[in-house]
Protein backbone atom coordinates (compact mmCIF):
# COMPACT_ATOMS: atom_id res chain seq x y z
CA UNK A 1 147.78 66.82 18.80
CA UNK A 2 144.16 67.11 16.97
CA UNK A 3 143.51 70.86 18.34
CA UNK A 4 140.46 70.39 16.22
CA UNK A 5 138.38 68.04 18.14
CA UNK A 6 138.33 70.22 21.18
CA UNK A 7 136.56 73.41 19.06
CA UNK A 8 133.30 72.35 20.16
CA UNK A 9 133.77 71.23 23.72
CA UNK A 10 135.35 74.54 24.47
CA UNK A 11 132.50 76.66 22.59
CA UNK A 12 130.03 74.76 24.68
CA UNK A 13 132.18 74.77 27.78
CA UNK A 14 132.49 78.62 27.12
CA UNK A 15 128.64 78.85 26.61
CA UNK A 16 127.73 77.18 29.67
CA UNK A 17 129.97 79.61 31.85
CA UNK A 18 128.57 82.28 30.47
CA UNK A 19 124.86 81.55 30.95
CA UNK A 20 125.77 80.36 34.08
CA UNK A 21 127.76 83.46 35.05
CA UNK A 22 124.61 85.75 33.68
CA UNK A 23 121.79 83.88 35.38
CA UNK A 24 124.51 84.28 38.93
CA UNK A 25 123.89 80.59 39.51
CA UNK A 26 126.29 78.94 41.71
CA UNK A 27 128.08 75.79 40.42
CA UNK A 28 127.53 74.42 43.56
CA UNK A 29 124.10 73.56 42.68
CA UNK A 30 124.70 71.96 39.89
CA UNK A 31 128.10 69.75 41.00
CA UNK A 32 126.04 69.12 44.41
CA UNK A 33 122.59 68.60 43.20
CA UNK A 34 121.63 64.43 43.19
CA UNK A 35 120.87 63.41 39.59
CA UNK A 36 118.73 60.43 41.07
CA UNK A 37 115.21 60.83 42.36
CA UNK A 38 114.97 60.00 45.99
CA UNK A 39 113.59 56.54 46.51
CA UNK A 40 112.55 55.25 50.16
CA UNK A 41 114.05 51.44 49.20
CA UNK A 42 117.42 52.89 47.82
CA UNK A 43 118.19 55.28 51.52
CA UNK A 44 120.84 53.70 53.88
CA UNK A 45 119.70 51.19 56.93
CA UNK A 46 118.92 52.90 59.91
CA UNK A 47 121.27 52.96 62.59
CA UNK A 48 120.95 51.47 66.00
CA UNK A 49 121.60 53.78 68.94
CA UNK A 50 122.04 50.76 71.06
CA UNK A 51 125.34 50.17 69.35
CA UNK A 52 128.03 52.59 70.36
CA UNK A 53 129.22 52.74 66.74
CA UNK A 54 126.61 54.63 65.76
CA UNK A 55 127.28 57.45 67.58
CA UNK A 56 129.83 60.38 66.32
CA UNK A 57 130.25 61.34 70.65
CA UNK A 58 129.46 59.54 73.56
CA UNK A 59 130.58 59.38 77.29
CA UNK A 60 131.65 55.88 76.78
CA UNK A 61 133.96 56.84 73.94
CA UNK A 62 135.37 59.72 76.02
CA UNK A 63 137.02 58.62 79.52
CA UNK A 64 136.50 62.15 81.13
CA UNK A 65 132.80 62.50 80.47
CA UNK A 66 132.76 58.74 82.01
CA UNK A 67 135.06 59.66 85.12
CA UNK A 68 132.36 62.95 86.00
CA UNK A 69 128.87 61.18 85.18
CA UNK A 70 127.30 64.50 87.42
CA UNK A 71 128.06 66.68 84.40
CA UNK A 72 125.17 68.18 82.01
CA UNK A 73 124.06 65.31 79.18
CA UNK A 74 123.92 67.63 75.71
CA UNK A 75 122.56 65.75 72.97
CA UNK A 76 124.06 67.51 69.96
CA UNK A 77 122.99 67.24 66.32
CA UNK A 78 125.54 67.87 63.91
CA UNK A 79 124.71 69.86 60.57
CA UNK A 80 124.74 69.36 57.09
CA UNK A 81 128.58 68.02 55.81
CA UNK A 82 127.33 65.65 53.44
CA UNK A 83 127.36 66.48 49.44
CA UNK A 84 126.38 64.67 47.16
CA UNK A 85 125.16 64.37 43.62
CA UNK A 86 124.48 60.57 44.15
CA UNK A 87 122.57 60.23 47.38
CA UNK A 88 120.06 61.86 49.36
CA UNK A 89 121.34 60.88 52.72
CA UNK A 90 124.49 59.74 54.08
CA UNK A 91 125.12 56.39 55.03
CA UNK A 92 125.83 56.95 59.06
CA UNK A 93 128.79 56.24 60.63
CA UNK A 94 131.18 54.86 57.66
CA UNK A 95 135.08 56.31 57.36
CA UNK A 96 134.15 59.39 55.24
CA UNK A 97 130.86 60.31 57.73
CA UNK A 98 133.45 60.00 60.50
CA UNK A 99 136.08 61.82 58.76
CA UNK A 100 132.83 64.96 58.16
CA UNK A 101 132.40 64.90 61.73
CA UNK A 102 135.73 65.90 62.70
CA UNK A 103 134.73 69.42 61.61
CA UNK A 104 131.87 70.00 63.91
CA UNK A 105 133.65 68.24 66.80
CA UNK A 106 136.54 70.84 66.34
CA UNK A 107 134.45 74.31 65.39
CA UNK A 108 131.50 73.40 67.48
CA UNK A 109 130.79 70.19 69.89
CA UNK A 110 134.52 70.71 71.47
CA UNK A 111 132.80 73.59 73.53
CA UNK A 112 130.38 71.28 75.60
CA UNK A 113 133.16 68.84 76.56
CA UNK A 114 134.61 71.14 79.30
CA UNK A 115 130.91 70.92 81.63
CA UNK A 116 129.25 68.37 80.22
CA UNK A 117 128.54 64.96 78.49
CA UNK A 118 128.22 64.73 74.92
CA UNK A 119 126.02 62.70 72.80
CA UNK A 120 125.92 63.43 69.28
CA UNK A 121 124.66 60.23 66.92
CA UNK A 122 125.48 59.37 63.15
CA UNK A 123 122.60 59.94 61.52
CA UNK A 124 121.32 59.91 57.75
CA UNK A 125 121.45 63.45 57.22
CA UNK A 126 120.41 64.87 54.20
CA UNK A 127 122.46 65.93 51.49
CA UNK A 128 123.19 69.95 50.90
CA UNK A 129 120.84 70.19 47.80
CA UNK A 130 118.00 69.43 49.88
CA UNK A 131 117.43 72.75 50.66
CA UNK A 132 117.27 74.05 46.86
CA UNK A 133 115.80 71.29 45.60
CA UNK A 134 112.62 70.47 47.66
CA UNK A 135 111.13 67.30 45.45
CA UNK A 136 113.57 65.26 47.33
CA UNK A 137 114.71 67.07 49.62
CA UNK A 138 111.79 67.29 52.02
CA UNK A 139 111.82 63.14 52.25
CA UNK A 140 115.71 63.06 53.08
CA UNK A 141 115.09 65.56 55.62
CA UNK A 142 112.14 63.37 57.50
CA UNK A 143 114.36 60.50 56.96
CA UNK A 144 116.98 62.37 58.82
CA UNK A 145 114.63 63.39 61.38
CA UNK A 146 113.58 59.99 62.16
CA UNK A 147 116.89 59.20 63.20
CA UNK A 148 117.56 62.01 65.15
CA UNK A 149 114.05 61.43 67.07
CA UNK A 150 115.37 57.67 68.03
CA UNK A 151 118.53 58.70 68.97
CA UNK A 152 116.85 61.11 71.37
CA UNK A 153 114.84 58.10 72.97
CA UNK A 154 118.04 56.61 73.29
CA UNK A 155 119.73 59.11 74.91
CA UNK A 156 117.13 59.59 77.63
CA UNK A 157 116.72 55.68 78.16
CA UNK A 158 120.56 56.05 79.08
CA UNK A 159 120.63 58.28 81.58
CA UNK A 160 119.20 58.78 84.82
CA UNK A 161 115.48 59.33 84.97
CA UNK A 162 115.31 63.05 86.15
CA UNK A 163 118.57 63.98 85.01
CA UNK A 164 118.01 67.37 83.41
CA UNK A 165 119.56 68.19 79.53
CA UNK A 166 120.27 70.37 77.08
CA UNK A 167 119.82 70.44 73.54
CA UNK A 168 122.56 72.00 71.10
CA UNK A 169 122.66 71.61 67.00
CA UNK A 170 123.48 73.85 64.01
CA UNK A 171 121.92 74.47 60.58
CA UNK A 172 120.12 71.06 59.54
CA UNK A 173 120.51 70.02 63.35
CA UNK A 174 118.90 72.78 64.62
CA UNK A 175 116.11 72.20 62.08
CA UNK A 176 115.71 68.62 63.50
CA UNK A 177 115.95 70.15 67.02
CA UNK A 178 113.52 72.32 66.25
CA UNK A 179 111.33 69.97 65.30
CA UNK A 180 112.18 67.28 68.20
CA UNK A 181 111.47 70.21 70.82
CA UNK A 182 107.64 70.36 69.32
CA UNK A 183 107.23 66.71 69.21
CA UNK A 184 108.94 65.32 72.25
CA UNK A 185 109.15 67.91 74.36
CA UNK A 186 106.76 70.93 74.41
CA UNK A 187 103.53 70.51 76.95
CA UNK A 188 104.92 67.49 78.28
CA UNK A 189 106.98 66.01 81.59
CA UNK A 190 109.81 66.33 80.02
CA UNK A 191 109.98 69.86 79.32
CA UNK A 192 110.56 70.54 83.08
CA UNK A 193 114.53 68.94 82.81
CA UNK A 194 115.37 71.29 79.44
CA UNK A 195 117.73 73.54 80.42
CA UNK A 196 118.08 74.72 77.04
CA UNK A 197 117.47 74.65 73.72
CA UNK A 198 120.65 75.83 71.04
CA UNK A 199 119.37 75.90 67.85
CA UNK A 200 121.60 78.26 66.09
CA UNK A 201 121.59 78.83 62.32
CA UNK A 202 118.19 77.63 61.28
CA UNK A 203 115.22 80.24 60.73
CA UNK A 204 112.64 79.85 63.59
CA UNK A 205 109.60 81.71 63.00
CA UNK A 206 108.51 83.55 65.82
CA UNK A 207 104.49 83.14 65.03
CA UNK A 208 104.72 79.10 64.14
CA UNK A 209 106.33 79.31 67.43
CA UNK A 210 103.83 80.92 69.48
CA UNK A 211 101.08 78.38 67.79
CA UNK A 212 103.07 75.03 68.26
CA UNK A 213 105.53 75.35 71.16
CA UNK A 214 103.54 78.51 73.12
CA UNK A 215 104.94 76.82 76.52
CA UNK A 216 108.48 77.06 75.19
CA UNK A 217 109.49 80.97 75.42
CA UNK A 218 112.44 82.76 73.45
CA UNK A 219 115.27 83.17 75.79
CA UNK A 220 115.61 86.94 76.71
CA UNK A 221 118.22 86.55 80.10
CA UNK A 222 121.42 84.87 80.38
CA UNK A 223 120.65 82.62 82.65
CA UNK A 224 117.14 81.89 82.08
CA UNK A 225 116.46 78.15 81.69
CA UNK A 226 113.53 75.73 79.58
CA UNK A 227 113.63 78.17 76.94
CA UNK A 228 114.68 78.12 73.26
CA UNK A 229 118.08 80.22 71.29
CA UNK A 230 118.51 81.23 67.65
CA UNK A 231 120.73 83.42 65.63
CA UNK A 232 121.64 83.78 62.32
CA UNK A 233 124.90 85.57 61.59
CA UNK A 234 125.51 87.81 58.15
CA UNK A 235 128.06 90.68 57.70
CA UNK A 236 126.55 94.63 58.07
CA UNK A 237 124.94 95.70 55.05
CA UNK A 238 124.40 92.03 54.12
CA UNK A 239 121.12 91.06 52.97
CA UNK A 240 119.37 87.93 54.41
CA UNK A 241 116.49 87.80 51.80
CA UNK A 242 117.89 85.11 50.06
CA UNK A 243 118.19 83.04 53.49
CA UNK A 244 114.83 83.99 54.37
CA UNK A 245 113.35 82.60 51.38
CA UNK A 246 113.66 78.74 52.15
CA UNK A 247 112.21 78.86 55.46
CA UNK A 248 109.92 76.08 56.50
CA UNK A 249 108.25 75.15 59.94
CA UNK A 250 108.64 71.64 60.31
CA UNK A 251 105.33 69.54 60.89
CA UNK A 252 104.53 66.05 60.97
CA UNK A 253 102.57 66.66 57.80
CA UNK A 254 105.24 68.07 56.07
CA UNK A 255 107.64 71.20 55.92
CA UNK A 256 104.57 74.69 55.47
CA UNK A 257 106.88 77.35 54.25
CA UNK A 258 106.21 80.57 56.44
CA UNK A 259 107.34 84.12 56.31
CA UNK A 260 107.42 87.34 58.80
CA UNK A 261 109.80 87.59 62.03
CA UNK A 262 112.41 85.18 63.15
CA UNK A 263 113.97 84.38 66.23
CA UNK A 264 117.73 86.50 67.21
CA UNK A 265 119.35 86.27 70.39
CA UNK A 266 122.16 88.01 70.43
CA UNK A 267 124.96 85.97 72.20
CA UNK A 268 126.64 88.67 73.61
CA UNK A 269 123.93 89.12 75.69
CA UNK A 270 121.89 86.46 74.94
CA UNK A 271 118.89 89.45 74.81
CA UNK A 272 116.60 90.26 72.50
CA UNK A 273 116.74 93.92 72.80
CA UNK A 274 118.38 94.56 69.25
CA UNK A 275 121.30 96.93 71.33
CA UNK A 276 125.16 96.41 70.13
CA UNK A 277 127.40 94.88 72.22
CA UNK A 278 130.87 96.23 72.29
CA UNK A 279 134.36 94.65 71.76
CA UNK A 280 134.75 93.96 75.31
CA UNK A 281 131.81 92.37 75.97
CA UNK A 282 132.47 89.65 73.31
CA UNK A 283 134.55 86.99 75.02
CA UNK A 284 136.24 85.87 71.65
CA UNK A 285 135.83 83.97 68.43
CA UNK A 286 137.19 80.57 68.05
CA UNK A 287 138.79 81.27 64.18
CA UNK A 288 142.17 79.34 63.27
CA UNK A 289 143.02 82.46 61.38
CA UNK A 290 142.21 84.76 64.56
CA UNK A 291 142.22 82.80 67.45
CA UNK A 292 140.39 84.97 70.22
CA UNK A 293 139.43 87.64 67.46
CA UNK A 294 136.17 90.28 69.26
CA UNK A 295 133.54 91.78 67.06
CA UNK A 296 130.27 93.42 68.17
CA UNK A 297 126.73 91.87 66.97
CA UNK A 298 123.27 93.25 66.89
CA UNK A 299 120.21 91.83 65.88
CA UNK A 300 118.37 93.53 63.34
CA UNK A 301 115.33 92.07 61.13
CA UNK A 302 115.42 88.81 62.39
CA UNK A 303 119.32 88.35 62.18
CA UNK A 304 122.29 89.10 64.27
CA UNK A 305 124.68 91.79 62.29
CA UNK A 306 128.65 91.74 62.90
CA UNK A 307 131.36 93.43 61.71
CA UNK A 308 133.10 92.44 58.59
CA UNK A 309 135.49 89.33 58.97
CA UNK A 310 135.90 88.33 56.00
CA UNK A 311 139.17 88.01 56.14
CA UNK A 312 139.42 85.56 59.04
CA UNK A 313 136.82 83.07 57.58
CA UNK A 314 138.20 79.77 55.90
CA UNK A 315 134.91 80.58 53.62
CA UNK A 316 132.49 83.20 53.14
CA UNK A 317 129.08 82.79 51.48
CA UNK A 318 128.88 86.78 49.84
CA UNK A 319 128.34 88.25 53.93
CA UNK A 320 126.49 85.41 55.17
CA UNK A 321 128.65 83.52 57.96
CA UNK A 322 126.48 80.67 58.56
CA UNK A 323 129.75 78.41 58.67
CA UNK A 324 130.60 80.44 61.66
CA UNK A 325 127.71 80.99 63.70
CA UNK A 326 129.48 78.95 66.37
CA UNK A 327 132.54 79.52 66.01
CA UNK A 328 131.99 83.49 66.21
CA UNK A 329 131.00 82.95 69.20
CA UNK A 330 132.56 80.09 70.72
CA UNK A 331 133.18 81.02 73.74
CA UNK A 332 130.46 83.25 75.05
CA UNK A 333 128.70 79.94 74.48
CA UNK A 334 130.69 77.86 76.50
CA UNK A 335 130.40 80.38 79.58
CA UNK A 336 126.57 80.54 78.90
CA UNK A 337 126.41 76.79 78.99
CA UNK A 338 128.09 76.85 82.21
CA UNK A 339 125.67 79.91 83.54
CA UNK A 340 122.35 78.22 82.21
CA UNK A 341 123.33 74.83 84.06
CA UNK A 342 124.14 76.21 87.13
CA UNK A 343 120.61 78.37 87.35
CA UNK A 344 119.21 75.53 86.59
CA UNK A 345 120.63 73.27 89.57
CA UNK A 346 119.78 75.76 91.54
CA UNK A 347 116.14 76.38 90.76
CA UNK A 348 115.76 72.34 90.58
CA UNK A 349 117.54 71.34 94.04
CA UNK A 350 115.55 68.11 94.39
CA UNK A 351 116.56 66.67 90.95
């Protein structure tokens, strides 16, 4: 074996580490990160919501939502499971976008099924990088969007025309539900059949929310209904700066990068008073390391604190448990679900 010829691939291998290591960059970013520019001719074809196929969920591809069509209709938006360093967005619906969904049907969506009708389309979503690198990451994300917003017209031209519905999505879901609830719904007929509005995992400035959506209030009560839930979940003594520092407010015009207070619920007691809620409140984390595992939460500087379980997580990012924000909480949202539809029903008897 010629040891020789590897001398100077392992000096420059061992160089790289180290600047790497020094600068704390995560290799992530760099194995992740597309090494194409994003070009509008080279993205996937759109889907078409009239085809089954292109949705991840649907009643019609789940014989008990089809045998109980009185249940609640969720449309769900999946979040970001696509990495690439070759794409932008994902092509929709193909064996490995189906095989990513599997993960948010089991940590997340599976807690709707129980009360209510899922739909949850394929969409183009955006690849991870495109919220570090924001050249091409801002166009992936609108392309994403523009699914998401046709799937919604979809799912409303399925179903009956007052049913009410509730809208549920994490991470770069909830940043398309975000923006869907100030395009589609806010100030118009529509808004009086939300129930809610999940959008967990996603920073949702509190002022940008008062100026766009000022008929869409923060939820502050259990089982109050047309209004609008956040959280973002990080370990005590964490630091959210770093989450903080990416936050947009999505407009038509573009993403405006904005700074100040952001929306917490805590989901405990889905209030905003900042209090902790105890062990015993908590009904239970969905964790396949800890099934059932309490914890109390607190929000605190616009995000909800918990107690240190780090060793329960398949992954943590350094104290920030964004993987989990469901599925810390799994099911005190499935009960809430359950209370929020049935206060609604009973303030809306005629629909």
């Amino acid at each position: 074996m010629n040891w020789r010829k590897w001398i100077t691939p392992g000096i420059l291998i061992l160089v790289c580490g180290g600047v790497l290591y020094s600068l704390r960059i995560p290799i992530i970013f760099f194995l992740f990160t597309p090494i194409v520019d994003f070009k509008p001719d080279e993205i996937p074809a759109a889907p078409d919501y009239t085809h089954l196929k292109s949705w991840a969920m649907h009643p019609k591809k789940d014989a008990g939502a089809a045998a109980a069509p009185d249940r609640l209709r969720v449309f769900w938006i999946h979040p970001t499971t696509f990495r690439s360093p070759l794409a932008w967005n994902e092509n929709p619906g193909d064996a490995a976008s189906t095989d990513r969904f599997r993960w948010t049907r089991e940590r997340q969506a599976s807690l709707f099924q129980d009360c209510c009708m899922v739909y949850a389309p394929h969409y183009r979503q955006a690849t991870l990088a495109a919220y570090w690198k924001t050249e091409g990451g801002f166009p992936a994300r609108s392309v994403a969007y523009s699914d998401v917003k046709r799937a919604f017209e979809q799912f409303l031209a399925e179903g009956p025309a007052e049913a009410p519905f509730l809208i549920a999505a994490h991470s770069q879901g909830a940043e398309h539900g975000l923006r869907l609830l100030q395009e589609k719904i806010a100030g118009k007929d529509l808004q009086r059949r939300l129930v809610a509005a999940y959008l967990i995992g996603t920073p949702i400035h509190k002022e940008s929310l008062k100026q766009f959506m000022p008929g869409i209030p923060v939820c502050s009560a259990p089982d109050q209904i047309g209004c609008l839930i956040g959280w973002s979940t990080f370990k005590e003594t964490t630091s959210p700066e770093k989450f903080f520092s990416r936050a947009v407010w999505p407009q038509e015009s573009g993403y405006h990068s904005v700074s100040g207070e952001f929306v917490c619920v805590n989901p405990v007691s889905w209030r905003l008073d900042g209090q902790k809620t105890s062990l015993e409140q908590h009904h239970g984390a969905r964790l396949r390391k800890n099934p059932g595992l309490k914890i109390t939460a607190r929000c605190e500087n616009s995000v909800l604190l918990v107690d240190d379980v780090d060793a329960w997580l398949d992954l943590s990012l350094g104290g920030n448990y964004h993987l989990d924000d469901y599925a810390l909480f799994y099911y005190d949202i499935e009960q809430n679900v359950r209370t929020r539809r049935d206060a609604f029903l009973n303030a809306h008897k005629g629909l």
